[in-house]
Protein backbone atom coordinates (compact mmCIF):
# COMPACT_ATOMS: atom_id res chain seq x y z
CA UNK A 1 27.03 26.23 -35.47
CA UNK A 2 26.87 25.92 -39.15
CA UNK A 3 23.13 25.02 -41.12
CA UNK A 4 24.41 21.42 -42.31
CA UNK A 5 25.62 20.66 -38.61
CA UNK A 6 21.92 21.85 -37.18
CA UNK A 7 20.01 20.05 -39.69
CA UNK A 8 22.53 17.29 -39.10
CA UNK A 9 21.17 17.35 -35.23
CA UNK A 10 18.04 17.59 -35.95
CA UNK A 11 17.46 14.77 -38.48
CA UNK A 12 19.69 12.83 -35.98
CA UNK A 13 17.40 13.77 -32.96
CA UNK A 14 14.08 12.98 -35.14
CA UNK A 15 15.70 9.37 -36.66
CA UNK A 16 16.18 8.48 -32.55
CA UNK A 17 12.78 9.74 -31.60
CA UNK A 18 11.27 7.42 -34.13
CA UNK A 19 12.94 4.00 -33.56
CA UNK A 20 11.69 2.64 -30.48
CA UNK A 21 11.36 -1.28 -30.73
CA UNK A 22 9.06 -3.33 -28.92
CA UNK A 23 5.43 -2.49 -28.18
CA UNK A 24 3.54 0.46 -27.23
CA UNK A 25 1.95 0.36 -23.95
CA UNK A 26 -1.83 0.18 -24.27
CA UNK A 27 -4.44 -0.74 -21.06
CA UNK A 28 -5.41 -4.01 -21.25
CA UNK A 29 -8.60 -4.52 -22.09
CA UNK A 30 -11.33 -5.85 -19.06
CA UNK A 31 -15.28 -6.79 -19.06
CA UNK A 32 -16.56 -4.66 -16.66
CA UNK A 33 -20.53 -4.61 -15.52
CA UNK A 34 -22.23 -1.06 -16.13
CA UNK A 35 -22.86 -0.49 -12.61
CA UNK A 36 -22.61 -1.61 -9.31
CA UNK A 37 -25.52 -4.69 -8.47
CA UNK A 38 -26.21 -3.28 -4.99
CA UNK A 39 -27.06 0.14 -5.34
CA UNK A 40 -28.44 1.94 -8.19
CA UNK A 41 -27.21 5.03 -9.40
CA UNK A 42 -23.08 3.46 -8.47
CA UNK A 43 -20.91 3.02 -11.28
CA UNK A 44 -17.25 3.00 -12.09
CA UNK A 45 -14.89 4.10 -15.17
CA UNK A 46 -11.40 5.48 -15.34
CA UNK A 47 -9.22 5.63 -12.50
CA UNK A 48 -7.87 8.25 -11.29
CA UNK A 49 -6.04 7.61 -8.30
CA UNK A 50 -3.76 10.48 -7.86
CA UNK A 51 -7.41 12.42 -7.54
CA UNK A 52 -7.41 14.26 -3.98
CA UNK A 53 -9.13 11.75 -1.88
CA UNK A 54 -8.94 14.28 1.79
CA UNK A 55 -8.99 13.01 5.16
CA UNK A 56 -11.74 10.22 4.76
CA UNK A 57 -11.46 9.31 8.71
CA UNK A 58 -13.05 12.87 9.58
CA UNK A 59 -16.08 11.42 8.22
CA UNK A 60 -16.63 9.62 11.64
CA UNK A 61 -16.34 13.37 13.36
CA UNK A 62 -14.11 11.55 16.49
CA UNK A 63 -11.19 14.35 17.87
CA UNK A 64 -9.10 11.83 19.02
CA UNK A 65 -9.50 9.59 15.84
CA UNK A 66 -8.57 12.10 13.81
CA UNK A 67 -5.17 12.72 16.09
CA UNK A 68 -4.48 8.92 16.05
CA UNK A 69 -4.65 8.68 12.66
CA UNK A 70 -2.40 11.99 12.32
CA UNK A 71 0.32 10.01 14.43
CA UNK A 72 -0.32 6.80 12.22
CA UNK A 73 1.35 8.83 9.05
CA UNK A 74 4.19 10.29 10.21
CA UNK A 75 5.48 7.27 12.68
CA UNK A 76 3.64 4.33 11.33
CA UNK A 77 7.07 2.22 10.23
CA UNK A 78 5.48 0.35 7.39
CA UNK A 79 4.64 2.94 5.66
CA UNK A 80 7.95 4.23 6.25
CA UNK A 81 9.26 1.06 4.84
CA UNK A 82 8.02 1.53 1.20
CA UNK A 83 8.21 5.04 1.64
CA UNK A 84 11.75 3.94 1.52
CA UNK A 85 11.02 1.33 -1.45
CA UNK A 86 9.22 4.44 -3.40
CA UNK A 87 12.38 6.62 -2.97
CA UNK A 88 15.15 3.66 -4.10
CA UNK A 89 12.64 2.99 -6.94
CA UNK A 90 12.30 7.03 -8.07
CA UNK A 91 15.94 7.29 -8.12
CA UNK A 92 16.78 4.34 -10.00
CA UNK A 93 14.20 6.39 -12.77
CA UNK A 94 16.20 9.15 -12.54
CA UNK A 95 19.83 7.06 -12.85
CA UNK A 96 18.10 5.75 -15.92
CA UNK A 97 17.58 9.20 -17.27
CA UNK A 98 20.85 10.06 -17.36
CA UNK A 99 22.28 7.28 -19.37
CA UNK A 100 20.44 9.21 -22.38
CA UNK A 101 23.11 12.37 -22.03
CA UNK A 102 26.79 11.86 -23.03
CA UNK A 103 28.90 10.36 -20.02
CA UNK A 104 32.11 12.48 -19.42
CA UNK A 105 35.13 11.40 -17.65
CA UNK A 106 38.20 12.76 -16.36
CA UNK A 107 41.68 11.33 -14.94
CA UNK A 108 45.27 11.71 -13.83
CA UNK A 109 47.66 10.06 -13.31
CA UNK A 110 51.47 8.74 -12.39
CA UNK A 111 52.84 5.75 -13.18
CA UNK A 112 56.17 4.02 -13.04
CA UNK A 113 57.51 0.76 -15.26
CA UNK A 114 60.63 -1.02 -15.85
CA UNK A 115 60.74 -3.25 -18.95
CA UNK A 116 64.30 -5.18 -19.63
CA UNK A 117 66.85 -4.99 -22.62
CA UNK A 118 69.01 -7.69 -23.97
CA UNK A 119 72.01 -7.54 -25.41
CA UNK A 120 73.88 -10.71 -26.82
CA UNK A 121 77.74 -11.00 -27.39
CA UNK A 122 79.44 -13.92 -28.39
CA UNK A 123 79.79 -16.00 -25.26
CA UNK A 124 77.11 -14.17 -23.11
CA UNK A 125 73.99 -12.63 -22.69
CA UNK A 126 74.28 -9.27 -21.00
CA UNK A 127 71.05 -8.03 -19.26
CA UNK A 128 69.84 -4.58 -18.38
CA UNK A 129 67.01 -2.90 -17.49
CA UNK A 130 65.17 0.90 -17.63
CA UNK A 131 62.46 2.59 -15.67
CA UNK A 132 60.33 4.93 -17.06
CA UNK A 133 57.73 7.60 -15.12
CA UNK A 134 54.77 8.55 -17.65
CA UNK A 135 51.93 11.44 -15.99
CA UNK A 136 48.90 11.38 -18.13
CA UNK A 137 45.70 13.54 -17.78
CA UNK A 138 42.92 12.59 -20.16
CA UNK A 139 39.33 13.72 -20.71
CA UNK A 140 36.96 11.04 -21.84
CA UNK A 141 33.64 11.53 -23.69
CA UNK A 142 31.08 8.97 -24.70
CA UNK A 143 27.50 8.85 -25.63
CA UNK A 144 25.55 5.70 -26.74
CA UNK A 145 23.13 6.79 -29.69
CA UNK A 146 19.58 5.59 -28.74
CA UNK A 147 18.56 4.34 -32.25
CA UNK A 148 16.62 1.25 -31.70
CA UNK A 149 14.90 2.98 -27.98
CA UNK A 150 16.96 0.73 -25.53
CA UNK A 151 17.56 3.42 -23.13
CA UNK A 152 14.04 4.97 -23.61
CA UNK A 153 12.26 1.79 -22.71
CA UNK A 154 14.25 1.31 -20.03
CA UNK A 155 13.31 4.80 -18.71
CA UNK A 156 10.07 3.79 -19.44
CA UNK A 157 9.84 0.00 -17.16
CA UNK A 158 11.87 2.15 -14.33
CA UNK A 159 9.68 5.56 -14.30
CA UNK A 160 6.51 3.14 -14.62
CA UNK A 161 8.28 0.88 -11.59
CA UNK A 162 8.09 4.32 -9.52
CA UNK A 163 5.32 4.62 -9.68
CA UNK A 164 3.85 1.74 -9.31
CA UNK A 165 6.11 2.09 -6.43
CA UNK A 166 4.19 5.41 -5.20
CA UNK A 167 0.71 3.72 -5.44
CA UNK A 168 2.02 0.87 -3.84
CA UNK A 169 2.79 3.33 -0.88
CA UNK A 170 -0.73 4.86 -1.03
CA UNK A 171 -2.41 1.66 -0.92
CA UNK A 172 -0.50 0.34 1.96
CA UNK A 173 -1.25 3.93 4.07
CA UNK A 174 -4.75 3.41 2.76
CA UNK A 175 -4.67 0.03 4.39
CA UNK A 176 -2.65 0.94 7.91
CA UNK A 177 -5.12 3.93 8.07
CA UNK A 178 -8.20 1.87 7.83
CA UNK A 179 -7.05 -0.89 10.35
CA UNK A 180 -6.41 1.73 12.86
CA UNK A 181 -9.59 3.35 12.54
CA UNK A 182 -11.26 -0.21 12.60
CA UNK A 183 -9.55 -1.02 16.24
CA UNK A 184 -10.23 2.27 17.54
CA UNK A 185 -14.41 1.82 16.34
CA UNK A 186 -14.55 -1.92 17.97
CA UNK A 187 -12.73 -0.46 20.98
CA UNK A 188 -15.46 1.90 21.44
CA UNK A 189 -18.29 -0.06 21.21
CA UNK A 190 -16.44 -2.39 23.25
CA UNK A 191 -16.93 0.55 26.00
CA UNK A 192 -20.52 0.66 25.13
CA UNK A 193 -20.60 -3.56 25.64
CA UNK A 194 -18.55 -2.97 29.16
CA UNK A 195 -20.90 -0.37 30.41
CA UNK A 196 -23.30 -2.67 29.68
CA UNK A 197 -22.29 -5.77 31.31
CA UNK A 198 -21.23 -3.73 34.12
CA UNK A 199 -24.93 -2.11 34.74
CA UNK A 200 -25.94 -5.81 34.19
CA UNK A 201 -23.71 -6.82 36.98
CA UNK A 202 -25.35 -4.47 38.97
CA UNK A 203 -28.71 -5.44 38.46
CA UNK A 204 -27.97 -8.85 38.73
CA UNK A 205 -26.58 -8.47 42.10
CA UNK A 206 -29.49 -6.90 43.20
CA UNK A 207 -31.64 -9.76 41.84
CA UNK A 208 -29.84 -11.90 44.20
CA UNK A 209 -30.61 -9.72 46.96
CA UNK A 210 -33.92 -9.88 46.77
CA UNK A 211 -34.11 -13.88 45.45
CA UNK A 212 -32.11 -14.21 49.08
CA UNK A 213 -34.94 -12.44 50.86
CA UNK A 214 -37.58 -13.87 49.57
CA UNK A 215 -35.69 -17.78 49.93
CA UNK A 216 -35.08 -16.67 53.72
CA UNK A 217 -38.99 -15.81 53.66
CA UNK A 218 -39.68 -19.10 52.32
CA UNK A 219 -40.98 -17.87 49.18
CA UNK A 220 -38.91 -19.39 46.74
CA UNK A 221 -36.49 -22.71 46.49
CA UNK A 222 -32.79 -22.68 47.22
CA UNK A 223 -32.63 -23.23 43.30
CA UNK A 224 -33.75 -20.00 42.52
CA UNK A 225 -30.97 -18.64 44.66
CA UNK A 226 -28.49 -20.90 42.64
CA UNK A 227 -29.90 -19.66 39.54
CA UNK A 228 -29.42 -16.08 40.05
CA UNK A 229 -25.82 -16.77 41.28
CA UNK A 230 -24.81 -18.26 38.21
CA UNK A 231 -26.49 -15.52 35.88
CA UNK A 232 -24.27 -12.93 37.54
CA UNK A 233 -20.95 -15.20 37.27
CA UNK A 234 -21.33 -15.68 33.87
CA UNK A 235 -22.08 -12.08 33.10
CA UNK A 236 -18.77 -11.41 36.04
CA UNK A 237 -16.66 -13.38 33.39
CA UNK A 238 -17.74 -11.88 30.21
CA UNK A 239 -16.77 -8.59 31.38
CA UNK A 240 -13.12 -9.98 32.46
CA UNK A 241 -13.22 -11.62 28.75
CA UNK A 242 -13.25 -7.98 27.31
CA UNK A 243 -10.75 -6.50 29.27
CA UNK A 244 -8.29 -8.44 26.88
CA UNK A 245 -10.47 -8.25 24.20
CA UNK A 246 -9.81 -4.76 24.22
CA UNK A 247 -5.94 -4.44 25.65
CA UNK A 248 -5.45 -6.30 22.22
CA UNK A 249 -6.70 -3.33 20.19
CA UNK A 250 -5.50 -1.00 22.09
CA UNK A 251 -1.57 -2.22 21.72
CA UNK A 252 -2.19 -2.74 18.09
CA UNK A 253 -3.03 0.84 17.82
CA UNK A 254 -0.01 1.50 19.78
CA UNK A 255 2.12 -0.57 17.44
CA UNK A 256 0.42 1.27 14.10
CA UNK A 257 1.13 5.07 15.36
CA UNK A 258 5.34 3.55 15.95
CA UNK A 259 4.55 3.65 19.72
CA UNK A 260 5.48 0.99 22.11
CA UNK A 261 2.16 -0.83 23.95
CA UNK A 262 3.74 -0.12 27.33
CA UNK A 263 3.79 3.64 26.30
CA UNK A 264 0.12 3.76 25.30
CA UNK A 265 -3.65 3.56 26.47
CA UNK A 266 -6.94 5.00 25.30
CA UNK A 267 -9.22 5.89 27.81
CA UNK A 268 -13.00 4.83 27.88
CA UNK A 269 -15.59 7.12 26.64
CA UNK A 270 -19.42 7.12 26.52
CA UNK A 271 -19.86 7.81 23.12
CA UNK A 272 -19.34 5.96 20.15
CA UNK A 273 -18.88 7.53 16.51
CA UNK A 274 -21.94 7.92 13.92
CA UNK A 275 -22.35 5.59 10.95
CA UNK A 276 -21.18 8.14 7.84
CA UNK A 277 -23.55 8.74 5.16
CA UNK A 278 -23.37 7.01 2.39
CA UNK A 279 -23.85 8.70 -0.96
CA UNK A 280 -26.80 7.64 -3.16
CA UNK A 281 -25.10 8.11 -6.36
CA UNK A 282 -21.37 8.15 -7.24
CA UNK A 283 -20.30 9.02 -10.49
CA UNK A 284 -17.63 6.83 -12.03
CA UNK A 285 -14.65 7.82 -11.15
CA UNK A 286 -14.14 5.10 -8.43
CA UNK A 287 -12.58 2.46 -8.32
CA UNK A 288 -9.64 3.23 -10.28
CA UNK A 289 -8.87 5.74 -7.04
CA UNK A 290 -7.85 2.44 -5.58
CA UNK A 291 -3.82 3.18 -5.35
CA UNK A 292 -3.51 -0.84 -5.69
CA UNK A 293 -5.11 -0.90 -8.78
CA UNK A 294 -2.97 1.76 -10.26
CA UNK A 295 -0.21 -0.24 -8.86
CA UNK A 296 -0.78 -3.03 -10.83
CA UNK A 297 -1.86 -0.98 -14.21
CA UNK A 298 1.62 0.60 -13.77
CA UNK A 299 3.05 -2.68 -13.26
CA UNK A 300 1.46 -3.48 -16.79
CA UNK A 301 3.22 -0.56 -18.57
CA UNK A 302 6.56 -1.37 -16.75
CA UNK A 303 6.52 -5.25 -18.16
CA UNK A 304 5.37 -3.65 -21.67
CA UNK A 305 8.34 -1.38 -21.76
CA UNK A 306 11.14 -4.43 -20.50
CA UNK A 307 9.58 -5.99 -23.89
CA UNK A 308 11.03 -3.55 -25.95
CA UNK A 309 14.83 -3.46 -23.78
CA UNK A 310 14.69 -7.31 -24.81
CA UNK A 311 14.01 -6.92 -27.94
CA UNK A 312 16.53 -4.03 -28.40
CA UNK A 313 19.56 -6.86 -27.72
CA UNK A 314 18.93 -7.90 -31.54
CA UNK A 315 20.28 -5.03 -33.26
CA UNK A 316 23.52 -3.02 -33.12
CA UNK A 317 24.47 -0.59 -30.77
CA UNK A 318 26.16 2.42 -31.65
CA UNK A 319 28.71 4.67 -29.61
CA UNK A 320 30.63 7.80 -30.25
CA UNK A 321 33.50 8.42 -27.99
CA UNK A 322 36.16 10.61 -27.54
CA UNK A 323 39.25 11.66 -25.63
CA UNK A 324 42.22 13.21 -25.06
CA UNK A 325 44.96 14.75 -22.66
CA UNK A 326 48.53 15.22 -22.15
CA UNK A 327 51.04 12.50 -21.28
CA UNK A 328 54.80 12.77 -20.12
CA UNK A 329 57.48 11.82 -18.66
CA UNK A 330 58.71 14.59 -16.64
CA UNK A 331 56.60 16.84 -13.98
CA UNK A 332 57.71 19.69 -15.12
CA UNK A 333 56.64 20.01 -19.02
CA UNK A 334 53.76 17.70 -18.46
CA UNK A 335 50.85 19.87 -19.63
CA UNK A 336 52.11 21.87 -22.93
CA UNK A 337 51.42 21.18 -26.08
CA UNK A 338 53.88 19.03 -27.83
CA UNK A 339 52.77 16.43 -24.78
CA UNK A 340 49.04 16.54 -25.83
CA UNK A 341 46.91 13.73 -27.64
CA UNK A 342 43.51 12.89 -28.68
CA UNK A 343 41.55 10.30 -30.29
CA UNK A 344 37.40 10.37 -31.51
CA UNK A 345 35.60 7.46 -33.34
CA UNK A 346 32.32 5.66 -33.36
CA UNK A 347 31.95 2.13 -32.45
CA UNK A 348 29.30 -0.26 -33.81
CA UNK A 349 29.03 -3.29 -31.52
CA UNK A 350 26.59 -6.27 -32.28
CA UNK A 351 26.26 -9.71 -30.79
CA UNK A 352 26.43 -11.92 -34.03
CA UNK A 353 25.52 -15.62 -31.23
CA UNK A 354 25.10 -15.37 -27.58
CA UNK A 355 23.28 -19.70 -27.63
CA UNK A 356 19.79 -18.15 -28.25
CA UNK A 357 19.75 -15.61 -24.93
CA UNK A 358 18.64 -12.88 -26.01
CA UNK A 359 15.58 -14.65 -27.51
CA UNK A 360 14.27 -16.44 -24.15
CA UNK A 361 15.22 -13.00 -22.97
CA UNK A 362 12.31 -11.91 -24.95
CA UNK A 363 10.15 -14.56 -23.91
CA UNK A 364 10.88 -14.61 -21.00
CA UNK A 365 10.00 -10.52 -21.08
CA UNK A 366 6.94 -11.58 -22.60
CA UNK A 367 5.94 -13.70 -20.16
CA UNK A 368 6.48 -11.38 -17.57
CA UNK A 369 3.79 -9.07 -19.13
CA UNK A 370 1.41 -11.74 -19.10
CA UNK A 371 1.62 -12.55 -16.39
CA UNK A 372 1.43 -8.67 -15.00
CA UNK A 373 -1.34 -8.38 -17.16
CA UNK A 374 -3.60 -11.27 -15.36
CA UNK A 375 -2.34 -9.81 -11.74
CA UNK A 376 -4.46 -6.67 -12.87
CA UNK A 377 -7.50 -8.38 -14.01
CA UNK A 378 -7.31 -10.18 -10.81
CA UNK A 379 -6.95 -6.71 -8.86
CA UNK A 380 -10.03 -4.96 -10.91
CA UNK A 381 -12.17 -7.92 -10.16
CA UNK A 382 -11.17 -7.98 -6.70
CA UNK A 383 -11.90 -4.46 -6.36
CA UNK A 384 -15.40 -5.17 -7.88
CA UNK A 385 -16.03 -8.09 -5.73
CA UNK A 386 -15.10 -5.86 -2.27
CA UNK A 387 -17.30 -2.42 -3.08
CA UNK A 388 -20.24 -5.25 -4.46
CA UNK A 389 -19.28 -7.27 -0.53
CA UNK A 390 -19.51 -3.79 1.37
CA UNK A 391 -22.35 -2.63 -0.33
CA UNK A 392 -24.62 -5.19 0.72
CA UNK A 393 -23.24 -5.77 4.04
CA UNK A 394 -23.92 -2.33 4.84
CA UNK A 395 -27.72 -2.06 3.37
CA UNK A 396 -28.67 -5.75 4.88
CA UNK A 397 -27.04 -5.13 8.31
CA UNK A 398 -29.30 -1.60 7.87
CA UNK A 399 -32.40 -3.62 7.40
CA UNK A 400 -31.45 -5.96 10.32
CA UNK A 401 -30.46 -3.01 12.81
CA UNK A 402 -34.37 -1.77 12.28
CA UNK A 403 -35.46 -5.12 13.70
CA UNK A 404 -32.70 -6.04 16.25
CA UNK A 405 -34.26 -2.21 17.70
CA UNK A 406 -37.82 -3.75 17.62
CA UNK A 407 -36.65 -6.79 19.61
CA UNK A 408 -34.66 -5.61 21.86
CA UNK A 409 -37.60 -3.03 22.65
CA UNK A 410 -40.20 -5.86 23.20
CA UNK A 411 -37.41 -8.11 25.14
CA UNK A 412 -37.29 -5.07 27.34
CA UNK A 413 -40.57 -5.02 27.90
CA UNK A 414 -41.26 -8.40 28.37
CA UNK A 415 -38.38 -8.30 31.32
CA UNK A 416 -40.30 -5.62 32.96
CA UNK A 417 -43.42 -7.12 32.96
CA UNK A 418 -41.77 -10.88 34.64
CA UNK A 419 -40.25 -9.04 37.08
CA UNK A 420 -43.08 -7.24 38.20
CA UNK A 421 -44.79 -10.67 38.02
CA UNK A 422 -41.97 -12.43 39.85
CA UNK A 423 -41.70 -9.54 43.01
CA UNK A 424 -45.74 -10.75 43.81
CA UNK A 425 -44.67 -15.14 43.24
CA UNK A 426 -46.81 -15.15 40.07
CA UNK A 427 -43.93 -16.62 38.21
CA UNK A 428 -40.76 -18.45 39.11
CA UNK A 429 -37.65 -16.95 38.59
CA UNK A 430 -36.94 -19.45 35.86
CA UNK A 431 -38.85 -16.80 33.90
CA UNK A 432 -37.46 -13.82 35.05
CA UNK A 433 -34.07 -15.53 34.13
CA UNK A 434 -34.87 -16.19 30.82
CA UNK A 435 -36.41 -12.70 30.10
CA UNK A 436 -32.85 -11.01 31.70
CA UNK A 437 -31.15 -13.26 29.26
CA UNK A 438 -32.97 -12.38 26.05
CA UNK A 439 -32.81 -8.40 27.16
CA UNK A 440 -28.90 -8.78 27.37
CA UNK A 441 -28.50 -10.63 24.57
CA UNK A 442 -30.45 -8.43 22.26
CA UNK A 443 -29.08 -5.25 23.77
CA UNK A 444 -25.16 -6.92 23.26
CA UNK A 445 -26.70 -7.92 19.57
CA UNK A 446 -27.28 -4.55 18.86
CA UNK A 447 -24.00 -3.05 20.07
CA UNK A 448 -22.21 -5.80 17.73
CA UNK A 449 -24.47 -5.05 15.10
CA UNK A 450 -23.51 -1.60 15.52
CA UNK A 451 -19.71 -2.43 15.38
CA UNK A 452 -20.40 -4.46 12.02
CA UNK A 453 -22.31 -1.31 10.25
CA UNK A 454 -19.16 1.16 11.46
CA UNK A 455 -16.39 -1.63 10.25
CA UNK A 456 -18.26 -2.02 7.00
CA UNK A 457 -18.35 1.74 6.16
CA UNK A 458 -14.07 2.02 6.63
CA UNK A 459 -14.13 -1.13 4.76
CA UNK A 460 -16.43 0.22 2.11
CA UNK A 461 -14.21 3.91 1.82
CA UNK A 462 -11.13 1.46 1.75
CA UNK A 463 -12.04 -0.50 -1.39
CA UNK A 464 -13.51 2.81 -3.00
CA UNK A 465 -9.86 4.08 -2.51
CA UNK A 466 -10.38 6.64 0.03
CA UNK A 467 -13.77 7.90 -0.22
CA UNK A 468 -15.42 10.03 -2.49
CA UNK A 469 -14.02 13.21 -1.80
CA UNK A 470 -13.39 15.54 -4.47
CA UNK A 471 -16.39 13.75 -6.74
CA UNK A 472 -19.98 15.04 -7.41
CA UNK A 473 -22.54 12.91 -5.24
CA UNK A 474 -25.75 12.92 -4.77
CA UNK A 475 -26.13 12.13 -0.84
């Protein structure tokens, strides 16, 4: 290759390079508080979402969690739904790509046409005809010269489509993942609440025993009798009531790990998984882990980059094409030389009126990014509002935990005490009713309470996008 051709190139490579219409992508700009309001010491910054986030469900330190959720990402089908989405998006990148590189194109051929003759004489018209078999093979080469960045933007919108695309995927296994672990923490304190109504059951049945003998003594009224019945019906029927409760969980667990209901159950345990610990100080690298706010950034920079493929439509496009092959009419001396042709041109083509389209194209592109634009302000703030939401649920239903202890400590005390009372007819068993209620209720307060706390933490790791693994904290 000669020096004038190479500099040729490269001036020609450097004049493409620099014309790119329409505008640069830049993050829009947000009002954002310094820290978070409900813990000192949290903050947020840059995103970084593709940061390694690790298993965040080991946190709870529950075996058969941990295999649940294992089953959850490989047979879960929505995430194998935009798993799908991410892969048609990523190759539609990738097709884009290639319209930058010259197109080549190849055929062959055989065809056959007749086309008449006439001949006039004096008194008639004498018609004939002649057929004619032409084989052509012909080599095609085009390339459309990027000068005002049509193609490039539109790499750009379809590579920032991906992946948006990807973190759409992330946040929607983020999302499956958390559900599942929320059903599989309410169905085991919903063993905890079933052991407990059951030993309730129990006692209650006993209580009637003993309000029976003491009726057929002549100790106490037939009411008392009536009373205790009813306490241990009502306690009968909300144990039935969680049976479903929990069959409900259980086949949406099924349905999240791509199983059928009929093909799945979870047997009961006694223990239920510890609260996580919760850092004291996070540095900032939070929220922007979130895969759905890096969905909706890249969103952003794909709207920006359809600008500039609208505004591209104004100016002139420029092609350079060329071909050749061999055409013939016989088989047998159909590829040599004298048979052989060739053409090579450029070709300027420009829309001089098109009833103002390509302008409300722009608008219209515009508008799009606008609009994208708001839809991740919206997100960020969203994201604020959930950590600020989780935050405080999890320190005020803290606080309240240390008192629901303290009362249900004192209600089980004060039950003791009644029934002692009751067993020598110091009290009727109005009171000792009343006492068995509050004990039960606190203790079934607790165990919800407990529920709350473990729901808030996966909610909490949810809306920090997975936890603060990989990040320096201060525990």
């Amino acid at each position: 290759m000669s020096t004038s051709v190479r500099l040729g190139v490269i001036s020609l490579s450097i004049l493409l390079s620099a014309c790119m219409v329409g505008p640069d992508y830049h993050r829009p700009e947000l009002t954002t508080p310094v820290a978070f309001k409900h813990v000192e010491g949290w903050s947020f910054a840059t995103p970084a979402d593709e940061d390694t986030k690790g298993e965040w469900w080991r946190r709870y330190h529950d075996v058969e969690l941990n295999q649940l959720v294992e089953k959850l990402n490989q047979g879960n089908q929505t995430v194998a739904q935009y798993e799908a989405q991410y892969r048609q998006a990523f190759a539609l990148a990738q097709s884009s790509r290639g319209a930058l590189w010259p197109q080549l194109t190849t055929s062959a051929g055989k065809t056959r046409a007749g086309q008449g003759t006439g001949s006039s004489t004096s008194s008639q018209a004498v018609q004939t005809s002649g057929i004619r078999t032409t084989y052509t093979a012909t080599l095609n080469a085009s390339w459309e010269l990027d000068i005002w960045g049509r193609l490039r933007r539109t790499l750009e919108a379809n590579q920032a489509s991906a992946d948006a695309s990807a973190a759409t995927l992330a946040a929607m296994r983020l999302s499956m993942q958390s559900e599942l672990v929320q059903n599989y923490l309410q169905i085991r304190v919903m063993d905890q609440q079933k052991r407990l109504l059951s030993e309730t059951v129990d006692t209650y049945k006993r209580v009637i025993q003993l309000t029976e003998s003491q009726y057929k003594r002549g100790i106490v009224a037939s009411a008392d009798v009536a009373a205790a019945t009813t306490q241990l019906k009502n306690a009968e029927a909300e144990l039935v009531d969680l049976v479903w409760q929990r069959a409900q969980l259980e086949n949406a667990i099924a349905v999240l790990i791509g199983e059928a209901p009929a093909n799945f159950s979870l047997a009961e345990t006694e223990a239920v998984p510890q609260l996580p610990e919760i850092p004291v100080s996070v540095p900032s690298q939070l929220l922007e882990r979130r895969p759905d706010v890096a969905a909706a950034e890249r969103s952003v920079m794909s709207a920006n980059a359809s600008i500039g493929v609208a505004k591209a439509a104004y100016y002139p496009s420029l092609s350079l094409s060329a071909s050749g092959g061999y055409r013939s009419s016989t088989f047998n001396d159909w590829i040599t030389m004298p048979n052989r042709y060739w053409s090579v041109g450029p070709q300027l083509a420009m829309t001089l009126f098109d009833g103002f389209q390509t302008k409300y194209g722009v608008k219209q592109s515009e508008a799009s990014y606008d609009a994208s634009v708001a839809s991740y302000r919206q997100t960020v703030l969203t994201a604020f509002r959930e950590v600020e939401d989780y935050l405080v649920a999890l320190h005020t239903l803290g606080d309240e935990s240390v008192l629901r202890e303290q009362a249900l400590a004192a209600a089980k005390q004060s039950l003791k005490q009644y029934t002692n009372q009751y067993r020598v007819g110091l009290i009727g068993f109005l009171d000792v009713v009343t006492a068995q209620t509050t004990a039960l209720s606190a203790e079934r307060t607790l165990l919800t309470l407990q529920q709350s706390r473990l729901i808030n933490s996966v909610q909490l790791i949810a809306a920090l996008g997975g936890g603060w693994e990989g990040l320096s904290v201060q525990d």
